[in-house]
C-alpha atoms as a PDB file:
ATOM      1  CA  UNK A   1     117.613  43.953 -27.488  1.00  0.00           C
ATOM      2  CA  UNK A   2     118.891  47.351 -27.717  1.00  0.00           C
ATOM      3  CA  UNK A   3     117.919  48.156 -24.052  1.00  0.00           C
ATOM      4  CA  UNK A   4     120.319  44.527 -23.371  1.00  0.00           C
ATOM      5  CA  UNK A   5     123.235  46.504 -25.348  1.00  0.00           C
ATOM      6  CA  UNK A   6     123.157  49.941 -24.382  1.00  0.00           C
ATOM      7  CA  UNK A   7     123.000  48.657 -20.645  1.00  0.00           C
ATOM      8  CA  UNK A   8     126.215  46.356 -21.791  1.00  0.00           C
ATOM      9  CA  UNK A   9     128.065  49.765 -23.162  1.00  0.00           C
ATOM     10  CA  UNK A  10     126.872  51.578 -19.954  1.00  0.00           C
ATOM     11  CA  UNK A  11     128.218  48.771 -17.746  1.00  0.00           C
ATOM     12  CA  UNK A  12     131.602  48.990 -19.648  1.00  0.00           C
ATOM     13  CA  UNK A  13     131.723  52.990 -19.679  1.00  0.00           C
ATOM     14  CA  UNK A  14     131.229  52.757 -15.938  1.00  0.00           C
ATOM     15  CA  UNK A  15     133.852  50.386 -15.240  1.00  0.00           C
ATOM     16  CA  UNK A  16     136.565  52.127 -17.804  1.00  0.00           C
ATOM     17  CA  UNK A  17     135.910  55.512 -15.599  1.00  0.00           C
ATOM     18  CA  UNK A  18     136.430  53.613 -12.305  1.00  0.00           C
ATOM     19  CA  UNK A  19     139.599  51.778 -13.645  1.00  0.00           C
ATOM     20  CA  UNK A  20     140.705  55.477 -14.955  1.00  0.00           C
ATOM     21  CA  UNK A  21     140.252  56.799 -11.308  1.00  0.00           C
ATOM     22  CA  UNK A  22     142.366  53.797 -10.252  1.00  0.00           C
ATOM     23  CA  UNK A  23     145.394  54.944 -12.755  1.00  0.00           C
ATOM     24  CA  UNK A  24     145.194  58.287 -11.844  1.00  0.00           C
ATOM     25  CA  UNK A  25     145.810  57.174  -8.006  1.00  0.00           C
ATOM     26  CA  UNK A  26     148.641  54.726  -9.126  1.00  0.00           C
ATOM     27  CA  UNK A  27     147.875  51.517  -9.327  1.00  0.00           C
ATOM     28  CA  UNK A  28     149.669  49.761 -12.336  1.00  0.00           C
ATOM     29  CA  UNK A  29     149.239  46.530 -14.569  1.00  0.00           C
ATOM     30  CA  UNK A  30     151.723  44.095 -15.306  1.00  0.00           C
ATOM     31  CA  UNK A  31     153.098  43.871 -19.091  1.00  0.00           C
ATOM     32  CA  UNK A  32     151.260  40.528 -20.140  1.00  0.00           C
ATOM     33  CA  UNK A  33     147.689  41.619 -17.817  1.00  0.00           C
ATOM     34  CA  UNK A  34     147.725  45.127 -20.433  1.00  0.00           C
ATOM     35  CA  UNK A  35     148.692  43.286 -23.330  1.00  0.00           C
ATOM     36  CA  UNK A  36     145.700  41.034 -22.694  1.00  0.00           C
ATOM     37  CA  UNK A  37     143.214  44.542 -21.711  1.00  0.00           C
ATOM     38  CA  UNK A  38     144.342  46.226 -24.922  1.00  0.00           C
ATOM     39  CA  UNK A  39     144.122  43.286 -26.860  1.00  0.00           C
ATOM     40  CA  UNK A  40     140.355  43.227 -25.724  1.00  0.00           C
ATOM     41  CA  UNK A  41     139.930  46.653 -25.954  1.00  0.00           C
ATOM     42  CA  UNK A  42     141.046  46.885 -29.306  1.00  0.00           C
ATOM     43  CA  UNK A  43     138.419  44.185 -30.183  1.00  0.00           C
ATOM     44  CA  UNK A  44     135.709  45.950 -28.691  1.00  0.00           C
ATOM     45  CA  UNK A  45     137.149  49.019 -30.570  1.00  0.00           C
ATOM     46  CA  UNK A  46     136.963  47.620 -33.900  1.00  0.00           C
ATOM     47  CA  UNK A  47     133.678  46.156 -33.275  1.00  0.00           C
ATOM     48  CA  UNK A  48     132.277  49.593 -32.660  1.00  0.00           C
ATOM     49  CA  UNK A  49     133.804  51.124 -35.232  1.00  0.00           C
ATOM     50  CA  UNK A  50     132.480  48.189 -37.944  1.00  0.00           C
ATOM     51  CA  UNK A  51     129.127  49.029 -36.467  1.00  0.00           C
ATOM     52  CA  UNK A  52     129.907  53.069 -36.788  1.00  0.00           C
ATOM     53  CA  UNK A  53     130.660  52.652 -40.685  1.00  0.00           C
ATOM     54  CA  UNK A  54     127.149  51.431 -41.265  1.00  0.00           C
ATOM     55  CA  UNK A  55     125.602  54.370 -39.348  1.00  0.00           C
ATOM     56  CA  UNK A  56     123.637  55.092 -42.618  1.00  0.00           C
ATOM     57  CA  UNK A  57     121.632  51.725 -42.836  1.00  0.00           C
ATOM     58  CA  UNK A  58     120.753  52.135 -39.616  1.00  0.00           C
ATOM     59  CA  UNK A  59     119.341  55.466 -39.390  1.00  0.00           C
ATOM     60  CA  UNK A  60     117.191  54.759 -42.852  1.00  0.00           C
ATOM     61  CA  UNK A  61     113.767  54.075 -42.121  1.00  0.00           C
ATOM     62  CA  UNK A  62     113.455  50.222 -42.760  1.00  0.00           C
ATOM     63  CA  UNK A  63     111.274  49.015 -45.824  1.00  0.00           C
ATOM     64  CA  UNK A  64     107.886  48.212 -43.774  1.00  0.00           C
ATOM     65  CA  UNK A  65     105.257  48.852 -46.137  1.00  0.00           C
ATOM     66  CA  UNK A  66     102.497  51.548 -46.225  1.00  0.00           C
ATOM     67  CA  UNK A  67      99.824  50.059 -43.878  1.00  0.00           C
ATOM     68  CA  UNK A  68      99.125  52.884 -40.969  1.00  0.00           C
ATOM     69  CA  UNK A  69     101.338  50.924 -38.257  1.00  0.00           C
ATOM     70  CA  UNK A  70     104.432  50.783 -40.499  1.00  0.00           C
ATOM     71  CA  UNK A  71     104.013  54.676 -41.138  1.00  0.00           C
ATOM     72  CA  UNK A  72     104.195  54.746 -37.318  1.00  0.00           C
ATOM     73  CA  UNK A  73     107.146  52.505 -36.927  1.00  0.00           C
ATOM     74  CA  UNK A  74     109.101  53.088 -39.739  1.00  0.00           C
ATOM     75  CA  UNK A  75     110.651  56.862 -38.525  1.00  0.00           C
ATOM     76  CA  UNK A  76     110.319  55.416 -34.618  1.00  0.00           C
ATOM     77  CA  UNK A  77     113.061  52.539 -35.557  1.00  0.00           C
ATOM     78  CA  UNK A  78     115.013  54.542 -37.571  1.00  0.00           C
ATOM     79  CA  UNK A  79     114.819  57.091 -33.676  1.00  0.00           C
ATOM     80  CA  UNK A  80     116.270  54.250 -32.088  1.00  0.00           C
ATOM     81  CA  UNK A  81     119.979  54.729 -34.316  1.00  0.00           C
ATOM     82  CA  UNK A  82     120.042  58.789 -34.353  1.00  0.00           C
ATOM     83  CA  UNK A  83     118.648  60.354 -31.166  1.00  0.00           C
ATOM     84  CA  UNK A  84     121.033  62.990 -30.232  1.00  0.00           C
ATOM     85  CA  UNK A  85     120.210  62.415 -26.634  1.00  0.00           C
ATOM     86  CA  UNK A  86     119.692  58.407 -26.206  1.00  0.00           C
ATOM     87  CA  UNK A  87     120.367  56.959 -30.090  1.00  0.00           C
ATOM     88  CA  UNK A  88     122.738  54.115 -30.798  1.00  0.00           C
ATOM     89  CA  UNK A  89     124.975  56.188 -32.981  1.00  0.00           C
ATOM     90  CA  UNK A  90     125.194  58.504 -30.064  1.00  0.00           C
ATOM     91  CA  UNK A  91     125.828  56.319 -27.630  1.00  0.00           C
ATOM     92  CA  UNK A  92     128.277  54.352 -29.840  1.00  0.00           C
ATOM     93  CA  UNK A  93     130.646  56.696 -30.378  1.00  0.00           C
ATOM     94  CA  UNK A  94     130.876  57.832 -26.527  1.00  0.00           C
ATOM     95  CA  UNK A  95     131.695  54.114 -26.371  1.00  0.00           C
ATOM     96  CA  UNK A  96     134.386  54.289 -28.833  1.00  0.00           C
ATOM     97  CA  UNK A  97     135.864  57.266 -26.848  1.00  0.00           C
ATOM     98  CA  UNK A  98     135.449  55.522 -23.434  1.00  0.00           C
ATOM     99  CA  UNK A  99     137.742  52.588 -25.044  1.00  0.00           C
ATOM    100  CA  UNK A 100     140.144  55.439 -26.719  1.00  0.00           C
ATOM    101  CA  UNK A 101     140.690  56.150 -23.259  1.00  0.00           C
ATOM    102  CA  UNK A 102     141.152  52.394 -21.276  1.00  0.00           C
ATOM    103  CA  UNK A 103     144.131  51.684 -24.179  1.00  0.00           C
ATOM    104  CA  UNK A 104     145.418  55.173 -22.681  1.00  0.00           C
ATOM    105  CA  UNK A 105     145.052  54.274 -18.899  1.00  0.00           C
ATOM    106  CA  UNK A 106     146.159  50.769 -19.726  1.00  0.00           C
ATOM    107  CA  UNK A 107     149.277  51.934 -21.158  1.00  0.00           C
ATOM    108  CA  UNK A 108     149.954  54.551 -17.954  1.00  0.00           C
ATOM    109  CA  UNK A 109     149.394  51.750 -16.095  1.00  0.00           C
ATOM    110  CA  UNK A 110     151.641  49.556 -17.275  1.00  0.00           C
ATOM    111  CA  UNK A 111     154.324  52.222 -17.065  1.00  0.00           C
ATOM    112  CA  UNK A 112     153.540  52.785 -13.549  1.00  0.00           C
ATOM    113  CA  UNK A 113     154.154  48.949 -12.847  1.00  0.00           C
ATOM    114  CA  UNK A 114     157.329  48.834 -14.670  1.00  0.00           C
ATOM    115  CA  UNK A 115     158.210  52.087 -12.804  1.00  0.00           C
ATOM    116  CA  UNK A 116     157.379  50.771  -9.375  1.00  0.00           C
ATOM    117  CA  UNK A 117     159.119  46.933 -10.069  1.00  0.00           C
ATOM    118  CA  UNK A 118     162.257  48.640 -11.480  1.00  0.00           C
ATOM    119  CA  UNK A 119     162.126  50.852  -7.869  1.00  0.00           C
ATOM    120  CA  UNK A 120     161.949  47.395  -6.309  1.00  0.00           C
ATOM    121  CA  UNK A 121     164.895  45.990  -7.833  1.00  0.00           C
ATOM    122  CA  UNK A 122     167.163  48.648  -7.368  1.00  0.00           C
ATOM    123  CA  UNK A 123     165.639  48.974  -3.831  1.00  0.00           C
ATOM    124  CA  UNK A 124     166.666  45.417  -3.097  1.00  0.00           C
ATOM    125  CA  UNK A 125     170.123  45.966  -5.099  1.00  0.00           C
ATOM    126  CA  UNK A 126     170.710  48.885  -3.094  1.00  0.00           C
ATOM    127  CA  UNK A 127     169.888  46.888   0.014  1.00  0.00           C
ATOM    128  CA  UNK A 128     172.525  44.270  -0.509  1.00  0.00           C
ATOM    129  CA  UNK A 129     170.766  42.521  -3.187  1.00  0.00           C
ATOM    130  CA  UNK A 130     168.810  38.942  -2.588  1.00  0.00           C
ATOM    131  CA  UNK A 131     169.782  37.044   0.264  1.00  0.00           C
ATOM    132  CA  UNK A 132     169.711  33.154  -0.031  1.00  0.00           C
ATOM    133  CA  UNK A 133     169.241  31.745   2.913  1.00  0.00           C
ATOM    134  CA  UNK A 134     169.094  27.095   3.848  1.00  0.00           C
END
């Protein structure tokens, strides 16, 4: 399971720096197609942060008894949530900062639409304005 969700974060994280190397060259999102990325964003966001606020549970070693295998597993689950190099908590809150920044590019690139359709119009006004043609 947590190799299925840290592989889902990566996947995300990778596509949120491609779509931020896509902003940075221009390209721009329509006002309802951002709306509906920060709106899932946001979700995600929350989610992450819900699971964030119990950090504590899930760094405690669980309640596994005292045979000799639970004394072995017991500190190597409670690993899993705070390894500083590949721990959930870790990686969690690179994830958070990853979505921090797709609201950001979403919102630059919603300005860069709005930018380039308001050039349009004035382009076409400029030109003569619409021509209706039978």
């Amino acid at each position: 399971m947590p190799e299925a969700l840290f592989a889902g974060m990566k996947g995300i994280s990778d596509s949120i720096a491609r779509f931020s190397a896509s902003v940075a060259a221009g390209v721009g999102v329509s006002d309802s197609g951002g709306q509906a990325l920060i709106t899932a964003v946001e979700k995600m966001h929350d989610g992450i942060t819900e699971a964030l606020k119990r950090a504590d549970y899930l760094s405690a070693e669980p309640p596994l008894g005292t045979t000799p295998a639970a004394q072995i597993y017991k500190p190597f689950l409670a690993s899993i949530a705070t390894d500083p190099a590949q721990g959930f908590i870790t990686a969690a809150k690179e994830f958070q900062k990853d979505l921090e920044q797709m609201r950001s590019d979403v919102e630059k690139a919603m300005a860069a639409y709005k930018t380039a359709d308001e050039d349009s119009k004035q382009g076409i006004s400029r030109a003569g304005g619409p021509v209706a043609s039978a």
